[in-house]
PDB file of N, CA and C in Angstrom:
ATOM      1  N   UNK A   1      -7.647   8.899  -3.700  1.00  0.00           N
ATOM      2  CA  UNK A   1      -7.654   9.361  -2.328  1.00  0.00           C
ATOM      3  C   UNK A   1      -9.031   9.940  -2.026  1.00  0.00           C
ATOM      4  N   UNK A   2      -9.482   9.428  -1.053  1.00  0.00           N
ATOM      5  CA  UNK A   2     -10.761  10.242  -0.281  1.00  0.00           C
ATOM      6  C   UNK A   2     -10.561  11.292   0.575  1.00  0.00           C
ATOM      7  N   UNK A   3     -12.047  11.995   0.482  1.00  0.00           N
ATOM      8  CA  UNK A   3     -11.889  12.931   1.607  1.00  0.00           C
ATOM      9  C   UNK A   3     -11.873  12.437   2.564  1.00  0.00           C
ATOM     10  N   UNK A   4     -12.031  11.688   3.564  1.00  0.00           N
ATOM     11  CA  UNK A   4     -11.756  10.863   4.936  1.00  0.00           C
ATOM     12  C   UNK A   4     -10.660   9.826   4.712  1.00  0.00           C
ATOM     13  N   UNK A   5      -9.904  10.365   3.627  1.00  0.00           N
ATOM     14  CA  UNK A   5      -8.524   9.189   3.992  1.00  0.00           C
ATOM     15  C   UNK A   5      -7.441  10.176   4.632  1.00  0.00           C
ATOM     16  N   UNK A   6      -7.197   9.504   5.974  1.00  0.00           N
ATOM     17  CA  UNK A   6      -5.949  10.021   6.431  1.00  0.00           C
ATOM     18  C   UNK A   6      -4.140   9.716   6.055  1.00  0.00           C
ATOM     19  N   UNK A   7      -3.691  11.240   5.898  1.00  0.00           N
ATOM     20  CA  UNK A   7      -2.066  11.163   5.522  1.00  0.00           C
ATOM     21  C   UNK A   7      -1.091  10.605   6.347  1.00  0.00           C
ATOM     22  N   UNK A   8      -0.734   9.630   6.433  1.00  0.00           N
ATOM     23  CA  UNK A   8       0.141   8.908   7.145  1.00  0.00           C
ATOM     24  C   UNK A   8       1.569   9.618   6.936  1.00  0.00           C
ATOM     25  N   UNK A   9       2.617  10.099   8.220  1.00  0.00           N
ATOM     26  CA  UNK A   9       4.166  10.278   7.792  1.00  0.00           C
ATOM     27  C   UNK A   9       4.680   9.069   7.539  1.00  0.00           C
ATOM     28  N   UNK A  10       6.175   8.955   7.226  1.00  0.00           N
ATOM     29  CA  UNK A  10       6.741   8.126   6.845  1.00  0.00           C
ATOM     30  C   UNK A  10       7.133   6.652   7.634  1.00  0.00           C
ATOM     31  N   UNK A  11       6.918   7.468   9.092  1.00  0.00           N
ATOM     32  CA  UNK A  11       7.080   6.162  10.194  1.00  0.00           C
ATOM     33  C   UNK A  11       5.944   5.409  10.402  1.00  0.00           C
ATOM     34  N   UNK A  12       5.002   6.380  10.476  1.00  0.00           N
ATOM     35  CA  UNK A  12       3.129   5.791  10.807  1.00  0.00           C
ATOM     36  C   UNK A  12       3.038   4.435   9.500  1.00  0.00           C
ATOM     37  N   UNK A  13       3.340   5.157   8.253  1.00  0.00           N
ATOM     38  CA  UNK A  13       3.759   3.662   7.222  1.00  0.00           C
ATOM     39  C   UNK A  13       4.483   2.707   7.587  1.00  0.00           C
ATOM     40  N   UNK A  14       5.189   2.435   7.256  1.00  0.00           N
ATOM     41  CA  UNK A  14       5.966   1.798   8.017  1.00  0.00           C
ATOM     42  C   UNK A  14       5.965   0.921   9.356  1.00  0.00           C
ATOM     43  N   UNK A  15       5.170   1.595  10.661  1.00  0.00           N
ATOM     44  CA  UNK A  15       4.362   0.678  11.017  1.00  0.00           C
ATOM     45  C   UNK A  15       3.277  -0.092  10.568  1.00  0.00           C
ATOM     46  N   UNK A  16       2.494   0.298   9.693  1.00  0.00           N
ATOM     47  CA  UNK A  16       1.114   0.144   9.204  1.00  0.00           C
ATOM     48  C   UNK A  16       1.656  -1.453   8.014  1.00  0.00           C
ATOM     49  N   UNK A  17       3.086  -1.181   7.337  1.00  0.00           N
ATOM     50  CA  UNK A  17       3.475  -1.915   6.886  1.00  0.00           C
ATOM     51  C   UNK A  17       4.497  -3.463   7.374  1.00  0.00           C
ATOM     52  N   UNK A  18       4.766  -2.950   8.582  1.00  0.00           N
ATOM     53  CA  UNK A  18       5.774  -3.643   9.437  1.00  0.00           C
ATOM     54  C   UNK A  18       7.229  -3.812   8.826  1.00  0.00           C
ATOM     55  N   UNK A  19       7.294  -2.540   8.194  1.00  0.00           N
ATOM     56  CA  UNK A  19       8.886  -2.316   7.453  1.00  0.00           C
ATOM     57  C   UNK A  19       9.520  -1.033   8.532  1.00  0.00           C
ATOM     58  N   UNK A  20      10.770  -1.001   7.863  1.00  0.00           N
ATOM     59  CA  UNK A  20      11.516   0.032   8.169  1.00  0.00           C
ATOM     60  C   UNK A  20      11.167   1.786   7.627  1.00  0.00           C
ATOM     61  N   UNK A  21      11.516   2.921   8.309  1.00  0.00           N
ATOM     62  CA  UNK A  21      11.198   4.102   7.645  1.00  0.00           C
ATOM     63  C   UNK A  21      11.677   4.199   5.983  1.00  0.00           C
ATOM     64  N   UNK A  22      13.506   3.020   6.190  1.00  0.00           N
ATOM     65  CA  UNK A  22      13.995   3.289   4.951  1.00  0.00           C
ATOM     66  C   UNK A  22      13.326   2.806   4.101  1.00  0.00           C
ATOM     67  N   UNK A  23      12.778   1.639   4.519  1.00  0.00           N
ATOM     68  CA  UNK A  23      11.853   0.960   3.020  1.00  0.00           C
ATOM     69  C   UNK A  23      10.874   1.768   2.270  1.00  0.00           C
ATOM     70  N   UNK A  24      10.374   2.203   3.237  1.00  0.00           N
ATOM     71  CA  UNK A  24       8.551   3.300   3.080  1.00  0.00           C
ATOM     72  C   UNK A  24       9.619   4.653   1.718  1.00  0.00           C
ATOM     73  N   UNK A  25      10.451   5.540   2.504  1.00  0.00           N
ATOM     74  CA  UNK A  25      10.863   5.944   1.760  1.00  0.00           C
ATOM     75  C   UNK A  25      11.488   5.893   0.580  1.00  0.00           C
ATOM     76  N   UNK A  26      12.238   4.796   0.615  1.00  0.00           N
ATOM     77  CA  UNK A  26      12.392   4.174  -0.575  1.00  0.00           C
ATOM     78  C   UNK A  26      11.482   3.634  -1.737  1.00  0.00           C
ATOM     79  N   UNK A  27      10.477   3.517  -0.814  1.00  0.00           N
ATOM     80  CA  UNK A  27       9.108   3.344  -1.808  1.00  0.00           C
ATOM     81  C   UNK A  27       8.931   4.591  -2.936  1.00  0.00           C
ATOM     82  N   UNK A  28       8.921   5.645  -2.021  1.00  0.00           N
ATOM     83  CA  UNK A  28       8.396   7.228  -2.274  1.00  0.00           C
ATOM     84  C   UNK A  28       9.401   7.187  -3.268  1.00  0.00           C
ATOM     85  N   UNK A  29      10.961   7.563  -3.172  1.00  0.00           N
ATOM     86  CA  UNK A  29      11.836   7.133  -4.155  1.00  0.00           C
ATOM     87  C   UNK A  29      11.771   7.181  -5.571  1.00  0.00           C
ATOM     88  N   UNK A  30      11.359   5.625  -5.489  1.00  0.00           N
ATOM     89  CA  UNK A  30      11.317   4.811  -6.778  1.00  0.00           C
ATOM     90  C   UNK A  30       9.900   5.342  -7.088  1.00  0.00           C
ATOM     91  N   UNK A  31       8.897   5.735  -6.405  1.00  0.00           N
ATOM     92  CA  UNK A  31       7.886   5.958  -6.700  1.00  0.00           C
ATOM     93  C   UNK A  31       6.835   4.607  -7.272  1.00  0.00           C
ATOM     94  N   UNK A  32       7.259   3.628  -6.195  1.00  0.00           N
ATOM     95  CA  UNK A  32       6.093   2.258  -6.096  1.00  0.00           C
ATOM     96  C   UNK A  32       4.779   2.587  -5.479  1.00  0.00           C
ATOM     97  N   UNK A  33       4.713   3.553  -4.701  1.00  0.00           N
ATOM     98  CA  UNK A  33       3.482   3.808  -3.666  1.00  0.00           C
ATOM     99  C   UNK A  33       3.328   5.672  -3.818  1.00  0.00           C
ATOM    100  N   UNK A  34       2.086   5.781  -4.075  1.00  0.00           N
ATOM    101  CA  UNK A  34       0.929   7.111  -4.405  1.00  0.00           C
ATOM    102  C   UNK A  34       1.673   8.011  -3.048  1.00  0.00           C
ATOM    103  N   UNK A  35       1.971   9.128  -3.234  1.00  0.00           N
ATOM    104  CA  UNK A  35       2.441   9.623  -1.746  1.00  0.00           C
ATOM    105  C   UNK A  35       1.870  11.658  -2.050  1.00  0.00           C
ATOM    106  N   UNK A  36       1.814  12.170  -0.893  1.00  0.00           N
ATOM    107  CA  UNK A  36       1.341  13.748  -1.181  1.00  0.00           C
ATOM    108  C   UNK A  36       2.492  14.482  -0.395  1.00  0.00           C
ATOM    109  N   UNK A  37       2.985  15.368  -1.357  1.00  0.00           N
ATOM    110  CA  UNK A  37       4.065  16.349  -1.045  1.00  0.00           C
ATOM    111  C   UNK A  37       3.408  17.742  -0.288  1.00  0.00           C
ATOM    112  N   UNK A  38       3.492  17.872   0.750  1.00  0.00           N
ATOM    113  CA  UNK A  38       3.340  19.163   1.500  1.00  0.00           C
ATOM    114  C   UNK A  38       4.549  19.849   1.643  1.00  0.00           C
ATOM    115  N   UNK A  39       4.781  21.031   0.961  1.00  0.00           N
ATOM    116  CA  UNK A  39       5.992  21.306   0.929  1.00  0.00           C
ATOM    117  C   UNK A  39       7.277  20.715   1.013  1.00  0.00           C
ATOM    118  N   UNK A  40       7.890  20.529   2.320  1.00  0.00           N
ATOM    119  CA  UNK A  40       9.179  19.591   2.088  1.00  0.00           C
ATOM    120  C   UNK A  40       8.887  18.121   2.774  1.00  0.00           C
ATOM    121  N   UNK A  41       7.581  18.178   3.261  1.00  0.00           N
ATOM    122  CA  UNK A  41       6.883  17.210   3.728  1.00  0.00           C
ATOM    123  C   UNK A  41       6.532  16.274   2.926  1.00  0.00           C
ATOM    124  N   UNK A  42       6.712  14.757   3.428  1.00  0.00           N
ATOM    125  CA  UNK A  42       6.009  14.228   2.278  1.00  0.00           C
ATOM    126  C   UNK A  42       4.834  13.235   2.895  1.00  0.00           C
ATOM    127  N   UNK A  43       3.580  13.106   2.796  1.00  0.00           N
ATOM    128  CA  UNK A  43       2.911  12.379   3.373  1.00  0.00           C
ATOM    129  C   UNK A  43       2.210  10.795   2.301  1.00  0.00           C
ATOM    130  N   UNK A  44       1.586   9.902   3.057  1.00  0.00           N
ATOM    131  CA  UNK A  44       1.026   8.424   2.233  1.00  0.00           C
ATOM    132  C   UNK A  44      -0.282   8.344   2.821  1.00  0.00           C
ATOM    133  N   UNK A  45      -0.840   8.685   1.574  1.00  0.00           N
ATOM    134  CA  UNK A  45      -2.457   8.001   1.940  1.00  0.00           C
ATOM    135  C   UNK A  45      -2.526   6.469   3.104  1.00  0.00           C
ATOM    136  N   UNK A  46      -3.696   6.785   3.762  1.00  0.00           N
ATOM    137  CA  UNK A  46      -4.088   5.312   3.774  1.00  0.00           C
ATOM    138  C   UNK A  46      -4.712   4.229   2.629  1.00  0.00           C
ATOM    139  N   UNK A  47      -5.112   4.980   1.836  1.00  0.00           N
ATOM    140  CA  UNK A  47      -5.482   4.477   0.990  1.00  0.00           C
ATOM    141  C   UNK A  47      -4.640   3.534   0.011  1.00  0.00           C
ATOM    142  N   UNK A  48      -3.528   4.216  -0.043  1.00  0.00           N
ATOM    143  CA  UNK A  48      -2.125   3.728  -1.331  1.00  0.00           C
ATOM    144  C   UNK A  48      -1.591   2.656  -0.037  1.00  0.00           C
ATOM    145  N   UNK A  49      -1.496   2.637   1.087  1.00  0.00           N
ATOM    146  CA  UNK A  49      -1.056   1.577   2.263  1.00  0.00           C
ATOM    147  C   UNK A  49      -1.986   0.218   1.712  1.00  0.00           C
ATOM    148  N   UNK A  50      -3.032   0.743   1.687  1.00  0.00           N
ATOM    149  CA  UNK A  50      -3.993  -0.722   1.135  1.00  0.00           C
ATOM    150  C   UNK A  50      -3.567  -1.049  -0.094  1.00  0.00           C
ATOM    151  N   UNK A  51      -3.701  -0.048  -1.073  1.00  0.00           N
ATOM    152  CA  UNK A  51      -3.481  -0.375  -2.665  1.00  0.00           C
ATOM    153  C   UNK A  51      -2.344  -1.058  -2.677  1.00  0.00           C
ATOM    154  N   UNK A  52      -1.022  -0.399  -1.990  1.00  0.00           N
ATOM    155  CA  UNK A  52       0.036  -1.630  -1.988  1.00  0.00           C
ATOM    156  C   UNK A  52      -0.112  -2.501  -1.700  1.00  0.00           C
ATOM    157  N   UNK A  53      -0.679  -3.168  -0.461  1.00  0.00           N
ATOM    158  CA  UNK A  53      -0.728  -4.644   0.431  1.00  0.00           C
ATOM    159  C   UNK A  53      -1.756  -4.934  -0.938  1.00  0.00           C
ATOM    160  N   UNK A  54      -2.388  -4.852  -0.971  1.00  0.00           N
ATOM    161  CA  UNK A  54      -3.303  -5.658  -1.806  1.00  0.00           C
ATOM    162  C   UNK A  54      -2.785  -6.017  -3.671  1.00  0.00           C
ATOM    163  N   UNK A  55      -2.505  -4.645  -4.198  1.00  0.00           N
ATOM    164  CA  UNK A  55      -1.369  -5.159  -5.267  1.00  0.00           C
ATOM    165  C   UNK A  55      -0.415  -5.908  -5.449  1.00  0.00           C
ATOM    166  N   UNK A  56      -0.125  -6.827  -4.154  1.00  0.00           N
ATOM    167  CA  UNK A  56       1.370  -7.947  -3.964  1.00  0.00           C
ATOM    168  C   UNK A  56       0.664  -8.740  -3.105  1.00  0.00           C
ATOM    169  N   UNK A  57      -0.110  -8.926  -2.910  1.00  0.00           N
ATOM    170  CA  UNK A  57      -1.028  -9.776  -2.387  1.00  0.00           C
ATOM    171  C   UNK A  57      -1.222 -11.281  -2.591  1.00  0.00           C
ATOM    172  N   UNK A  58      -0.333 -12.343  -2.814  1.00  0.00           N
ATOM    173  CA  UNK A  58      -0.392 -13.577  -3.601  1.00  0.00           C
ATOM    174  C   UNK A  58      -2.085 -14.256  -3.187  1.00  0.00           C
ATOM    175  N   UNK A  59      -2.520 -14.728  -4.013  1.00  0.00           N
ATOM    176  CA  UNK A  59      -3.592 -15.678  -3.709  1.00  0.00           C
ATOM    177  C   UNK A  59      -3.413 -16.976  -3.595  1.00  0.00           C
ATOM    178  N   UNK A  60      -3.779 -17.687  -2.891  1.00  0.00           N
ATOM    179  CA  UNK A  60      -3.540 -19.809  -2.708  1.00  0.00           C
ATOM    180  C   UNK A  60      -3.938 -20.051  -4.249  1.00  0.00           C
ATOM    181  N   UNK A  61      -3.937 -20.909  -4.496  1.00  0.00           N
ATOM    182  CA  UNK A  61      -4.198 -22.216  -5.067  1.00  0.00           C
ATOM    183  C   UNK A  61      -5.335 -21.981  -5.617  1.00  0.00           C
ATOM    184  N   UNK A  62      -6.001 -22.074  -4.380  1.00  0.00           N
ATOM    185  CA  UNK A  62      -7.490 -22.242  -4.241  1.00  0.00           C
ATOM    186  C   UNK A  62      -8.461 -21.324  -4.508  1.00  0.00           C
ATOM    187  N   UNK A  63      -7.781 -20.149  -4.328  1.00  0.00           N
ATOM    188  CA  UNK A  63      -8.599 -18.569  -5.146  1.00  0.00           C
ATOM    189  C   UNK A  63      -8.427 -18.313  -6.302  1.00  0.00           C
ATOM    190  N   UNK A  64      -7.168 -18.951  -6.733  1.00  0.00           N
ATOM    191  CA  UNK A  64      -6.662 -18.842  -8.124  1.00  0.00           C
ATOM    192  C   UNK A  64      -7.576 -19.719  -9.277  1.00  0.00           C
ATOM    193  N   UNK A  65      -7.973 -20.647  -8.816  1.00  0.00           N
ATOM    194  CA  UNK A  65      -8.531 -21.322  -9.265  1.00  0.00           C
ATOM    195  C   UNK A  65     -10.267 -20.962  -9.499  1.00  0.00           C
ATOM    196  N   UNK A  66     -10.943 -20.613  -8.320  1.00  0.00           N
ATOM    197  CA  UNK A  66     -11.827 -19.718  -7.904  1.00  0.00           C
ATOM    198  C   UNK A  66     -12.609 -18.343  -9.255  1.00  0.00           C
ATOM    199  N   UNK A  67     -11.047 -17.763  -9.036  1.00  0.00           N
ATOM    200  CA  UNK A  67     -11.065 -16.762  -9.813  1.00  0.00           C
ATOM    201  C   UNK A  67     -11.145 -17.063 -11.437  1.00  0.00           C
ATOM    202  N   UNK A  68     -10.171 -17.811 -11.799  1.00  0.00           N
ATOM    203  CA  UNK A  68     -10.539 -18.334 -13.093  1.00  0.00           C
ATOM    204  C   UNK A  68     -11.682 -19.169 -13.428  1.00  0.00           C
ATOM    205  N   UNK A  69     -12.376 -19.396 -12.869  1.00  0.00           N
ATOM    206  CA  UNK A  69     -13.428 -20.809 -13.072  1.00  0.00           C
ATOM    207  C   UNK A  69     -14.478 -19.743 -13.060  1.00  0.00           C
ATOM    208  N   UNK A  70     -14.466 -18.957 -11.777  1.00  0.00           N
ATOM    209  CA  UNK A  70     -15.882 -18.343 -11.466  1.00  0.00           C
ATOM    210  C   UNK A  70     -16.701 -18.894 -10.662  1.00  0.00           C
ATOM    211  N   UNK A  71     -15.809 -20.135 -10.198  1.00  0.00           N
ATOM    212  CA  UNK A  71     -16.627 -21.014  -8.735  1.00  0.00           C
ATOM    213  C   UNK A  71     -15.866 -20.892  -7.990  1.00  0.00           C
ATOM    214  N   UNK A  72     -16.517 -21.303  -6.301  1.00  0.00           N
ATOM    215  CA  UNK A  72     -15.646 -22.095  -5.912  1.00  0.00           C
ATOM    216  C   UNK A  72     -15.093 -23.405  -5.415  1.00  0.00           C
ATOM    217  N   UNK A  73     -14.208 -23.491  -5.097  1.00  0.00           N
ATOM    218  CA  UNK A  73     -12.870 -24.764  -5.493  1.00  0.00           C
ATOM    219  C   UNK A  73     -13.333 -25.337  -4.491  1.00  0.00           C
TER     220      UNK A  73
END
């Protein structure tokens, strides 16, 4: 987390993700996604919003290939 990363609540995720509040929280939950407890508050980096999208992120074919070779395809 950075100092200029802003704490998203649970709905602001959730939009940011195009899920439901329950999903986001359910995230927090299971503890799939980085989140900061303010007292009974619980807030989500922007940062961990990216780290997720990008950790499940499938690549084509064509990056996959890319990536292993070290060219590209």
């Amino acid at each position: 987390m950075t100092n200029q990363d802003r704490l998203l609540t649970a709905g602001e995720a959730a939009e940011r993700l195009g899920t439901g509040v329950r999903f986001v929280r359910r995230l927090i939950q299971e503890r799939r996604i980085r989140y900061v407890k303010l007292g009974k508050h619980v807030r989500i980096p922007e940062s961990a919003i990216a780290a997720f999208i990008a950790e499940r992120t499938v690549l084509t074919a064509a990056e996959t290939r890319a990536a292993r070779y070290g060219k590209a395809a």
